[in-house]
N, C-alpha and C. Protein backbone atom coordinates (compact mmCIF):
# COMPACT_ATOMS: atom_id res chain seq x y z
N UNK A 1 0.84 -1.17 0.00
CA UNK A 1 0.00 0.00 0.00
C UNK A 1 0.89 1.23 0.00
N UNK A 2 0.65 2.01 -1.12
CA UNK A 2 1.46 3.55 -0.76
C UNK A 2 0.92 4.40 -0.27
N UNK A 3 0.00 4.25 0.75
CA UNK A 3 -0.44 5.16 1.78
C UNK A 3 -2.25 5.40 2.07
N UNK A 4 -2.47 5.96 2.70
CA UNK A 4 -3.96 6.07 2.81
C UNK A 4 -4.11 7.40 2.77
N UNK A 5 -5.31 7.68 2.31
CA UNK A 5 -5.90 9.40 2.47
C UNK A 5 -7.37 9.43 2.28
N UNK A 6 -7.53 10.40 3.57
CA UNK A 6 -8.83 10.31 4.00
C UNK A 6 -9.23 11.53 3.58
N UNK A 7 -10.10 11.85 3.25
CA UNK A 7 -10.56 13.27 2.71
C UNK A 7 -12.28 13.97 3.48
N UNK A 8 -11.97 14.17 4.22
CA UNK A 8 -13.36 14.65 5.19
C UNK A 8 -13.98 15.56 4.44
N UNK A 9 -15.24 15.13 4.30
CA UNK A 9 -16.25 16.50 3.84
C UNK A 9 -17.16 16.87 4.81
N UNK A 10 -16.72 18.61 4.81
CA UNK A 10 -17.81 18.97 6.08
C UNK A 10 -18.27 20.03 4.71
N UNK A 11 -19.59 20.08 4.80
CA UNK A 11 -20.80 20.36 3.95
C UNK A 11 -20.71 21.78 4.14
N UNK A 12 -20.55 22.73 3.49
CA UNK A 12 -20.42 24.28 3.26
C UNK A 12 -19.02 24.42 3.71
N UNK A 13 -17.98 24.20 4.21
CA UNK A 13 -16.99 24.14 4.16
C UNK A 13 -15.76 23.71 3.84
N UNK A 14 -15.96 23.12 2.86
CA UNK A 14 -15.06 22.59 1.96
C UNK A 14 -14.62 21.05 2.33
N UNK A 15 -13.50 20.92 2.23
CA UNK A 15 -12.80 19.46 2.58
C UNK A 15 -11.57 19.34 3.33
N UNK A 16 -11.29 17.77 3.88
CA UNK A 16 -10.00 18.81 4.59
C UNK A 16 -9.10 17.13 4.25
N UNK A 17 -7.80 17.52 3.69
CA UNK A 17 -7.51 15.85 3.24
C UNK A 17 -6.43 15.32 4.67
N UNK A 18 -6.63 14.08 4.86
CA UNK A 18 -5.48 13.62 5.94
C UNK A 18 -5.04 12.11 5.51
N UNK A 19 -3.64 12.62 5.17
CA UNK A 19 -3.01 11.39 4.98
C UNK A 19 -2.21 10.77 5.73
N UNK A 20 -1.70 9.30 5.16
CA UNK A 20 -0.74 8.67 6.76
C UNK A 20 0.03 7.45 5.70
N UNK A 21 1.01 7.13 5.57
CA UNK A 21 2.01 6.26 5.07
C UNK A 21 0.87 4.62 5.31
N UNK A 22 0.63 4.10 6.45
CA UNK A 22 -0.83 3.30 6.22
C UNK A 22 -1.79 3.35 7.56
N UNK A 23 -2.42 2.86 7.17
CA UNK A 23 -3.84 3.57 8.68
C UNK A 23 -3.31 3.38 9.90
N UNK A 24 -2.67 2.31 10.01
CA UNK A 24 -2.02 2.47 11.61
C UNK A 24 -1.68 3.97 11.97
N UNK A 25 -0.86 4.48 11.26
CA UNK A 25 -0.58 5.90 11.54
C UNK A 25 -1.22 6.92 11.51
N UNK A 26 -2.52 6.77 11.11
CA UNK A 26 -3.35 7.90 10.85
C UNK A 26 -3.20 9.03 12.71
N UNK A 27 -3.90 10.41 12.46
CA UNK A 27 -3.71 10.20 13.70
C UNK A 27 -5.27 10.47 14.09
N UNK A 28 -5.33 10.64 15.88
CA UNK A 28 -6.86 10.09 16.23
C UNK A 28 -7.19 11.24 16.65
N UNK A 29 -6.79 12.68 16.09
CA UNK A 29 -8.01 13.71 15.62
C UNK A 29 -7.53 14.61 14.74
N UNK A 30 -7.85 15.22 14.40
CA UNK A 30 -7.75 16.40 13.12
C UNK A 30 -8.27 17.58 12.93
N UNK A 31 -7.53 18.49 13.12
CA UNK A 31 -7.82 20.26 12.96
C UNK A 31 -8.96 20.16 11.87
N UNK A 32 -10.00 20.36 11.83
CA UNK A 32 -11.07 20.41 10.93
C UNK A 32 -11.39 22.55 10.51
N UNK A 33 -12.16 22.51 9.96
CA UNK A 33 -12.60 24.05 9.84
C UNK A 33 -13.29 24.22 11.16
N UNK A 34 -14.34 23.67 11.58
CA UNK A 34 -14.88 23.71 12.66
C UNK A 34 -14.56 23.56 14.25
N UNK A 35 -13.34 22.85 14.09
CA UNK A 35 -12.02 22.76 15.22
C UNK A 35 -11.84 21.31 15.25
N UNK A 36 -11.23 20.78 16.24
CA UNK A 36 -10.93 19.80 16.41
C UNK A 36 -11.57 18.54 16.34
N UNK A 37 -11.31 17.75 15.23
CA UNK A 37 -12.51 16.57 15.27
C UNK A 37 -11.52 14.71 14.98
N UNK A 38 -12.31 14.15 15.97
CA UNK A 38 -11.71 12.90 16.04
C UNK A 38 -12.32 12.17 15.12
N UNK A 39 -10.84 11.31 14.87
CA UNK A 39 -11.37 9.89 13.60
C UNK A 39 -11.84 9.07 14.84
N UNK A 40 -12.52 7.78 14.27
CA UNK A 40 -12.67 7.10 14.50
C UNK A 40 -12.11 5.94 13.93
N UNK A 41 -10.86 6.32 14.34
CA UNK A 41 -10.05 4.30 14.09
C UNK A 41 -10.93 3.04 14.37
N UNK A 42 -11.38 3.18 15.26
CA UNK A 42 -11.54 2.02 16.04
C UNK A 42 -12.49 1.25 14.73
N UNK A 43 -12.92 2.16 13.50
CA UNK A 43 -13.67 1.80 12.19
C UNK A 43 -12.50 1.18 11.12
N UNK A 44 -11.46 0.61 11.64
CA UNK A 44 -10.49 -0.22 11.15
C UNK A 44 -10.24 -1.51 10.91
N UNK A 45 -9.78 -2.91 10.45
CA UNK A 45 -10.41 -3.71 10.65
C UNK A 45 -9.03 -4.51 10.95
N UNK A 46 -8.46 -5.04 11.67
CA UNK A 46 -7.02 -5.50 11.70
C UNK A 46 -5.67 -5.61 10.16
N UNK A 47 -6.69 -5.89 8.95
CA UNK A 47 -5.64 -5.99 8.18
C UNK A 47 -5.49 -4.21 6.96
N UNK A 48 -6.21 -3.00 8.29
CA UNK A 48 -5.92 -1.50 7.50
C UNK A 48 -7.35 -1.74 6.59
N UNK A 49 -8.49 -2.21 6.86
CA UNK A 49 -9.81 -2.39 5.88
C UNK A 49 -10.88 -1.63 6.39
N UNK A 50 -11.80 -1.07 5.93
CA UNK A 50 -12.66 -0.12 6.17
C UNK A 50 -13.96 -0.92 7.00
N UNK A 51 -14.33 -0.72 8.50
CA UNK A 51 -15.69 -1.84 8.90
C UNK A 51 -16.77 -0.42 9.02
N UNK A 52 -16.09 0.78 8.68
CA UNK A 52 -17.16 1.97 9.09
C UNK A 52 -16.30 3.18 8.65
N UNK A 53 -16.97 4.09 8.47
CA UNK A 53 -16.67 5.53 8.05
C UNK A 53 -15.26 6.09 9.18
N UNK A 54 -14.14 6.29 8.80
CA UNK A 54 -13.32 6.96 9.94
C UNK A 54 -13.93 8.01 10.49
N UNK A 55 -14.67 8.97 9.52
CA UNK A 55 -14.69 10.49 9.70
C UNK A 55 -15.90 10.63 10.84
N UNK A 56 -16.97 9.91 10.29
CA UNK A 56 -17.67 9.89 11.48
C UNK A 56 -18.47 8.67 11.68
N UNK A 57 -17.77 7.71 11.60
CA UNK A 57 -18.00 6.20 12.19
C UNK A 57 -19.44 5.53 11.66
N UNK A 58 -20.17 6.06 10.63
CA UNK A 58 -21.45 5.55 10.34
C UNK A 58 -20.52 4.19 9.39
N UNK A 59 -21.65 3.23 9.71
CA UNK A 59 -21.23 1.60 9.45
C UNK A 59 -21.25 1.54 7.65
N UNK A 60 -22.10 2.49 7.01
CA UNK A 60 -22.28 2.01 5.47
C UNK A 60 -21.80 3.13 4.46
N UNK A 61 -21.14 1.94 3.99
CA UNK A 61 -20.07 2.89 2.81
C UNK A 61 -20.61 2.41 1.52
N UNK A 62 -20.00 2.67 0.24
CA UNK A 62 -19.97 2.30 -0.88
C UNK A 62 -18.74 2.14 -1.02
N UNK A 63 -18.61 1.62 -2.37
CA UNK A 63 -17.44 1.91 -3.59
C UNK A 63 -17.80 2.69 -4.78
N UNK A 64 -16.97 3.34 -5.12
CA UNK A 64 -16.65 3.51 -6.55
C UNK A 64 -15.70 3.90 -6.91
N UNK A 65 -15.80 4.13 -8.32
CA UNK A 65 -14.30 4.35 -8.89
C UNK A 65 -13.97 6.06 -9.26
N UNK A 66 -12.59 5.90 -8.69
CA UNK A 66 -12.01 7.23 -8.25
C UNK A 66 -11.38 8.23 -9.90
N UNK A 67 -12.38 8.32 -10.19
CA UNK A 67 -12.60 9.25 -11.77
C UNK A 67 -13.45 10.55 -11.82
N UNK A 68 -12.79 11.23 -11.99
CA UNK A 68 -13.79 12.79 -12.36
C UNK A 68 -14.32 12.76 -13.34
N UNK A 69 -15.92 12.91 -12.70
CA UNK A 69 -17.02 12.74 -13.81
C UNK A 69 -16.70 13.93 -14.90
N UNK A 70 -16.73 14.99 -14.41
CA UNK A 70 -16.27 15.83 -15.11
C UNK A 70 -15.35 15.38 -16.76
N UNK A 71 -14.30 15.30 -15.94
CA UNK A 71 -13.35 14.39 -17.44
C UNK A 71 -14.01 13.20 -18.45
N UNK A 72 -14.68 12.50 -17.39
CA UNK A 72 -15.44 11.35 -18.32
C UNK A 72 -16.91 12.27 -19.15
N UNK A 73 -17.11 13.21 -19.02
CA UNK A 73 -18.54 13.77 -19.75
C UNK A 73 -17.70 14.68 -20.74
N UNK A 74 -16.64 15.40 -20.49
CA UNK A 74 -15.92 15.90 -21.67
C UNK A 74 -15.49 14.80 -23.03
N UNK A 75 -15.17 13.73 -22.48
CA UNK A 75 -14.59 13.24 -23.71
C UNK A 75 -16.11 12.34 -24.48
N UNK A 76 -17.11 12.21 -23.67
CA UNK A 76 -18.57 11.60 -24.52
C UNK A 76 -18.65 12.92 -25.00
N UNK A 77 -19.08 14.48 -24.77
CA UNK A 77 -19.10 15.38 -25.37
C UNK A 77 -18.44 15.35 -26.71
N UNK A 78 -16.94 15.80 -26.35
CA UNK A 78 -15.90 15.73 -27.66
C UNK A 78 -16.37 14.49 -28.46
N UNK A 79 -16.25 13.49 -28.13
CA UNK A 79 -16.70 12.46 -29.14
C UNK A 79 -17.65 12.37 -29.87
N UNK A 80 -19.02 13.10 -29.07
CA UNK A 80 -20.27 13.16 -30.28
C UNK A 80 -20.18 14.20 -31.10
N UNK A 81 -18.95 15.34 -30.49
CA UNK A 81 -19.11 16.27 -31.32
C UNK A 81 -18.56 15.95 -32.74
N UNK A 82 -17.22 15.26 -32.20
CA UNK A 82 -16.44 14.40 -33.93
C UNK A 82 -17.03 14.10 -34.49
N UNK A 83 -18.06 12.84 -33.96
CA UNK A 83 -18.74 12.02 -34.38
C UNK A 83 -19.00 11.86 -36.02
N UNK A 84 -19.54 13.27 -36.33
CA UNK A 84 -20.13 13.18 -38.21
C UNK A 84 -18.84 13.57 -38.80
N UNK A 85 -17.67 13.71 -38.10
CA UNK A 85 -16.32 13.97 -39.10
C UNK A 85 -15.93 13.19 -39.33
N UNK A 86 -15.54 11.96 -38.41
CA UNK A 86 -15.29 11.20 -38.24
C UNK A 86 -15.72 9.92 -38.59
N UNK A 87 -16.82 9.73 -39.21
CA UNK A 87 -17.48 8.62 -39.68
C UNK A 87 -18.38 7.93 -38.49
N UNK A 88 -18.00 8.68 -36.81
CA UNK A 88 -18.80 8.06 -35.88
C UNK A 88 -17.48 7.37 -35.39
N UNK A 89 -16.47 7.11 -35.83
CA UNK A 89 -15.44 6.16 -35.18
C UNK A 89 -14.91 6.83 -34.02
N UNK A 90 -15.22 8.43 -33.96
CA UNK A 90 -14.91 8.54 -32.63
C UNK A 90 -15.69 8.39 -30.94
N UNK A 91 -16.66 7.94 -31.40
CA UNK A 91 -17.57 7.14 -30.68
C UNK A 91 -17.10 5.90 -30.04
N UNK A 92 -17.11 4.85 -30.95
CA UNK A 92 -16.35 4.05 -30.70
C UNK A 92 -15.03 4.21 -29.87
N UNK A 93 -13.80 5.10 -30.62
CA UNK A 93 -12.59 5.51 -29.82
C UNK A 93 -13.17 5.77 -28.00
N UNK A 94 -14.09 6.30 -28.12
CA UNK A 94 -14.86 7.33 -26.30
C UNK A 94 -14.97 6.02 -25.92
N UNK A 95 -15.77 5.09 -26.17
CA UNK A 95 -16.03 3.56 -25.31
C UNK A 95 -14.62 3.00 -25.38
N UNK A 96 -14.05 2.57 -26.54
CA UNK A 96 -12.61 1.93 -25.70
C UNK A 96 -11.77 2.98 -24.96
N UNK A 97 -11.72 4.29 -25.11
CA UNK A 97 -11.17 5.06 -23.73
C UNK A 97 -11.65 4.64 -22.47
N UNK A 98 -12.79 4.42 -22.56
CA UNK A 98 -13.89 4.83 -21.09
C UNK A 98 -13.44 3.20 -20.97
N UNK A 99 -13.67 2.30 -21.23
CA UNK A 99 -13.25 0.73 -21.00
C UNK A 99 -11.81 0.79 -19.96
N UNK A 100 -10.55 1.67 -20.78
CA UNK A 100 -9.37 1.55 -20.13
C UNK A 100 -9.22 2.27 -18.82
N UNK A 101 -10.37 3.17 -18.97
CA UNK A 101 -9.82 4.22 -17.87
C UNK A 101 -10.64 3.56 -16.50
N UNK A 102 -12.14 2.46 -16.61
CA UNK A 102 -12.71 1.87 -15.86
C UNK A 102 -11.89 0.70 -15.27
N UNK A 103 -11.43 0.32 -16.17
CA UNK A 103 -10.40 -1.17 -15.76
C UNK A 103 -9.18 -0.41 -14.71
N UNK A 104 -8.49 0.75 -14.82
CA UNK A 104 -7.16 0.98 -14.43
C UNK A 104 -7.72 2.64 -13.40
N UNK A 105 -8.56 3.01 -13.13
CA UNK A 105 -8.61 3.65 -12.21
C UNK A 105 -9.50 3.25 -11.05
N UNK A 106 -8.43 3.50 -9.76
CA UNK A 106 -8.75 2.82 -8.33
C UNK A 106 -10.05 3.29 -7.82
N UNK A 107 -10.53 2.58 -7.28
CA UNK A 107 -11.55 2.34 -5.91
C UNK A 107 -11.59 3.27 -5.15
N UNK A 108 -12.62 3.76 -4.55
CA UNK A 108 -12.46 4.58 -2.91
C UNK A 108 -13.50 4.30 -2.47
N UNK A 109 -13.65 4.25 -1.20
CA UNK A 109 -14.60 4.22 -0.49
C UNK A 109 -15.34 4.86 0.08
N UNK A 110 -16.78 5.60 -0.44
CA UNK A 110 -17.14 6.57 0.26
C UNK A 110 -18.49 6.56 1.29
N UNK A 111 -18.44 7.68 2.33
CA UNK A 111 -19.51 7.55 3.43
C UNK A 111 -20.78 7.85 2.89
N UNK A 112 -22.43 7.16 2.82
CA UNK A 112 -23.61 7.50 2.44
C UNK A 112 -23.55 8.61 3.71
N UNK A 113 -23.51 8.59 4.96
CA UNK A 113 -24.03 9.70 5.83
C UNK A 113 -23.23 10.96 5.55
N UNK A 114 -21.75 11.29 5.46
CA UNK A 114 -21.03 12.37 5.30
C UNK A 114 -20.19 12.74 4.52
N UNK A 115 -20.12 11.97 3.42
CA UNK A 115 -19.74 11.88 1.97
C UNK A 115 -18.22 11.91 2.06
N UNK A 116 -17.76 11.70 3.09
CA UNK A 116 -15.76 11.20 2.96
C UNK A 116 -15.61 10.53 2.41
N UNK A 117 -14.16 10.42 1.46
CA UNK A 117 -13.76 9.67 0.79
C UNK A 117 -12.79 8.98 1.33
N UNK A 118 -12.62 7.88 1.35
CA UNK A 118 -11.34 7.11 1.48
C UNK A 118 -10.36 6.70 0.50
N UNK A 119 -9.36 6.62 0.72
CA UNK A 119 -8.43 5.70 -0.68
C UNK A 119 -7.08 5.19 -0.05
N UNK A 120 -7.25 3.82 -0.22
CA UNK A 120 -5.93 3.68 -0.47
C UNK A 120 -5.72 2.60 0.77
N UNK A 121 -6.79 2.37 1.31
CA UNK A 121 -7.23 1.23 2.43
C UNK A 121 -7.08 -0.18 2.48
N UNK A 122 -6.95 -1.34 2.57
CA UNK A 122 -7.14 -2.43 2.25
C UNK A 122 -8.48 -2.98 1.79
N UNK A 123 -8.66 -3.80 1.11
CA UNK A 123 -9.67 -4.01 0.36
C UNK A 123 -10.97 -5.27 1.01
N UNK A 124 -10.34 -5.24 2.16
CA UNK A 124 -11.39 -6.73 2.93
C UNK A 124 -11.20 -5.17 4.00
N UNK A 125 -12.71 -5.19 4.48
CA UNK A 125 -13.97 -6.08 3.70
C UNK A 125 -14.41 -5.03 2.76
N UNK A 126 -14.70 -5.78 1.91
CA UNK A 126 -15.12 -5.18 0.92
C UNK A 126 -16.61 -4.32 1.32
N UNK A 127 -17.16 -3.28 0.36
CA UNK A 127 -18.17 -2.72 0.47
C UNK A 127 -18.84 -2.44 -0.99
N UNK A 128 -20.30 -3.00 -1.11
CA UNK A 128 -20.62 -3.07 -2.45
C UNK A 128 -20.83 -1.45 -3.12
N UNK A 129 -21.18 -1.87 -4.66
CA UNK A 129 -21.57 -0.18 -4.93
C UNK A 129 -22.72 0.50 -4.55
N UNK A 130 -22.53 1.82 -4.80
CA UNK A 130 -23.91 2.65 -4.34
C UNK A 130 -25.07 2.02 -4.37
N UNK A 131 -25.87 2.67 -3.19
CA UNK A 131 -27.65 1.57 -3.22
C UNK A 131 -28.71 2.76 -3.19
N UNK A 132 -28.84 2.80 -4.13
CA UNK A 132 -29.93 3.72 -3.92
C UNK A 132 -30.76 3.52 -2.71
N UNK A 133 -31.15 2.67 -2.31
CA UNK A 133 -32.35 2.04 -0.98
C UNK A 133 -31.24 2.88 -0.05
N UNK A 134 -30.60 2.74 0.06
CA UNK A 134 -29.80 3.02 1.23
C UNK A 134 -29.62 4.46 1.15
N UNK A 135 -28.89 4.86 0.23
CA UNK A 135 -29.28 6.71 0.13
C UNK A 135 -30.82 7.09 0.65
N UNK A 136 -31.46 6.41 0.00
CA UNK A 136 -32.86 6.94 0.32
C UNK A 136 -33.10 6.61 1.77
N UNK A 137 -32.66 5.70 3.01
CA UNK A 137 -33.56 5.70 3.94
C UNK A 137 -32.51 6.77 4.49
N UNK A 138 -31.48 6.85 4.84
CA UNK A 138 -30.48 7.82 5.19
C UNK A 138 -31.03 9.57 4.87
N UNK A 139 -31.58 9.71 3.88
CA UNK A 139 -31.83 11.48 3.08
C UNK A 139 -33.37 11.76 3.97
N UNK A 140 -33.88 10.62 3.73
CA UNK A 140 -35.40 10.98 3.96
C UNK A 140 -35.93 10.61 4.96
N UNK A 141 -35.64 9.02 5.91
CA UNK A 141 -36.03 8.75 7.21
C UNK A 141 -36.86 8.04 6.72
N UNK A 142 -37.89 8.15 7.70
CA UNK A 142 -39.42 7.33 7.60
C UNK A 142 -40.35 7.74 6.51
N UNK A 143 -40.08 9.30 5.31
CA UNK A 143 -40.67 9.20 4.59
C UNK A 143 -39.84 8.70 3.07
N UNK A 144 -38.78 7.98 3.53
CA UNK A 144 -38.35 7.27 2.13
C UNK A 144 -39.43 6.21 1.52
N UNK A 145 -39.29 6.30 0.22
CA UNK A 145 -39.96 5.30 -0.54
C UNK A 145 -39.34 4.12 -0.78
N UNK A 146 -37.74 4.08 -0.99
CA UNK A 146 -37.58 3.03 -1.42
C UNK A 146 -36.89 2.44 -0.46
N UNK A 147 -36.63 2.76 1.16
CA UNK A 147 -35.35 2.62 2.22
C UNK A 147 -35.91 1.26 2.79
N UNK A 148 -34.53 0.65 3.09
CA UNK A 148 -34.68 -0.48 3.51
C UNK A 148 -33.71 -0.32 4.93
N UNK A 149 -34.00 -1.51 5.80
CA UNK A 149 -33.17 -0.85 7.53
C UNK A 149 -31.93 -1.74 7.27
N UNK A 150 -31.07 -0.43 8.10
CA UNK A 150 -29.65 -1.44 8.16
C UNK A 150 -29.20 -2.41 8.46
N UNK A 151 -28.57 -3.22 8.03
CA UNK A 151 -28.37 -4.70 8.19
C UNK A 151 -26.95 -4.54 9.58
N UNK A 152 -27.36 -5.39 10.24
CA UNK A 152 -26.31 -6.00 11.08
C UNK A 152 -24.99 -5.57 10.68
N UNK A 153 -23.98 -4.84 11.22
CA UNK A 153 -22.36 -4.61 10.48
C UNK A 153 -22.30 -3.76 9.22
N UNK A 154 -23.16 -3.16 9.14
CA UNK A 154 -23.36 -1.76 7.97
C UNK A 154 -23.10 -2.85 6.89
N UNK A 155 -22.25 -1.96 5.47
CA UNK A 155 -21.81 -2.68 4.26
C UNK A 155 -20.86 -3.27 4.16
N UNK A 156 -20.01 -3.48 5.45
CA UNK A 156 -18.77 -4.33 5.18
C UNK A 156 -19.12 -6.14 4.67
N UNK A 157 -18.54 -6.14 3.91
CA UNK A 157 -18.84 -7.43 3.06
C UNK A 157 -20.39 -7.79 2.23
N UNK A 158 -20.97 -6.95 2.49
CA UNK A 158 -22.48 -7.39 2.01
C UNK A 158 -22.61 -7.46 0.29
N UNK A 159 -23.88 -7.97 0.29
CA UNK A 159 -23.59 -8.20 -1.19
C UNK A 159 -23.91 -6.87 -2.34
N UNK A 160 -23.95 -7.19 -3.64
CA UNK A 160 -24.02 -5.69 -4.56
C UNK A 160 -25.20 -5.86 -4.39
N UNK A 161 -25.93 -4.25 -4.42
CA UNK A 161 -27.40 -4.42 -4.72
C UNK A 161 -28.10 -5.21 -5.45
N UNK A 162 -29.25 -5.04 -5.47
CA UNK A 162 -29.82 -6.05 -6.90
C UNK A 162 -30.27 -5.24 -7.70
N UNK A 163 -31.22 -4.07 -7.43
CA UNK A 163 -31.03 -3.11 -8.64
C UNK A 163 -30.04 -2.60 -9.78
């Protein structure tokens, strides 16, 4: 592992990144905008693996992949714009880009309750991708439509949605 970095998001105030050579070292609080705020290690799992949010210890995370949407909507843009110069082959070219850049850019792990990112963690236990059900009981409470209740041990190891 070449290191971990945790990236706290506090909501109208920007972000605040904290890194550490590997999680053992992280340290157990952090100058925030708001002042002083503790990780929660103890959301560690013996082999440096994510069982809960460091930033603020809620049990259910996601995955996804650590790509700026941004960059990925420029080059479908540029590509449809080629598109009629091009015979459309630059269409094609945008999907085998988007193929290489899905295969070879990393993972992070991020919080549904406070939107931190993680990277760079060990990979057990794993945490499946985004769930919509789960955004939704988290945003809305008891008037979600589609929320389902948290399972025993948040998302560590659970399976991918089925949607």
């Amino acid at each position: 592992m070449s290191g971990v970095r945790l990236e706290l998001v506090d909501r109208g105030h920007g972000a605040l990144l904290v890194t550490a050579p590997d999680p053992g070292r992280l340290p157990p609080t952090v100058a925030g905008p708001r002042g002083e705020q503790a990780l929660h290690l103890d959301g560690l799992s013996p082999e440096g693996g994510l069982l809960r949010c460091i930033a603020c210890g809620h049990p259910e995370l996601f995955t996804q992949k650590a790509f700026p949407r941004a960059l990925g909507l420029g080059i479908v843009v540029a590509a449809a714009l080629l598109a009629p110069f091009t015979w459309y082959a630059s269409l094609a070219a945008a999907a085998l880009l988007d193929l290489v850049l899905y295969h070879t850019a990393p993972n992070i792990v991020v919080c549904y309750d406070c939107g931190s990112r993680h990277r760079g963690f060990a990979p057990r236990p794993r945490h499946p991708r985004f769930d919509r059900e789960i955004d939704e009981r988290l945003k809305f409470g008891r008037r979600a439509v589609m929320g389902k209740p948290m399972r025993e041990g948040g998302t560590a190891d659970a399976p991918e949605p089925e949607h």
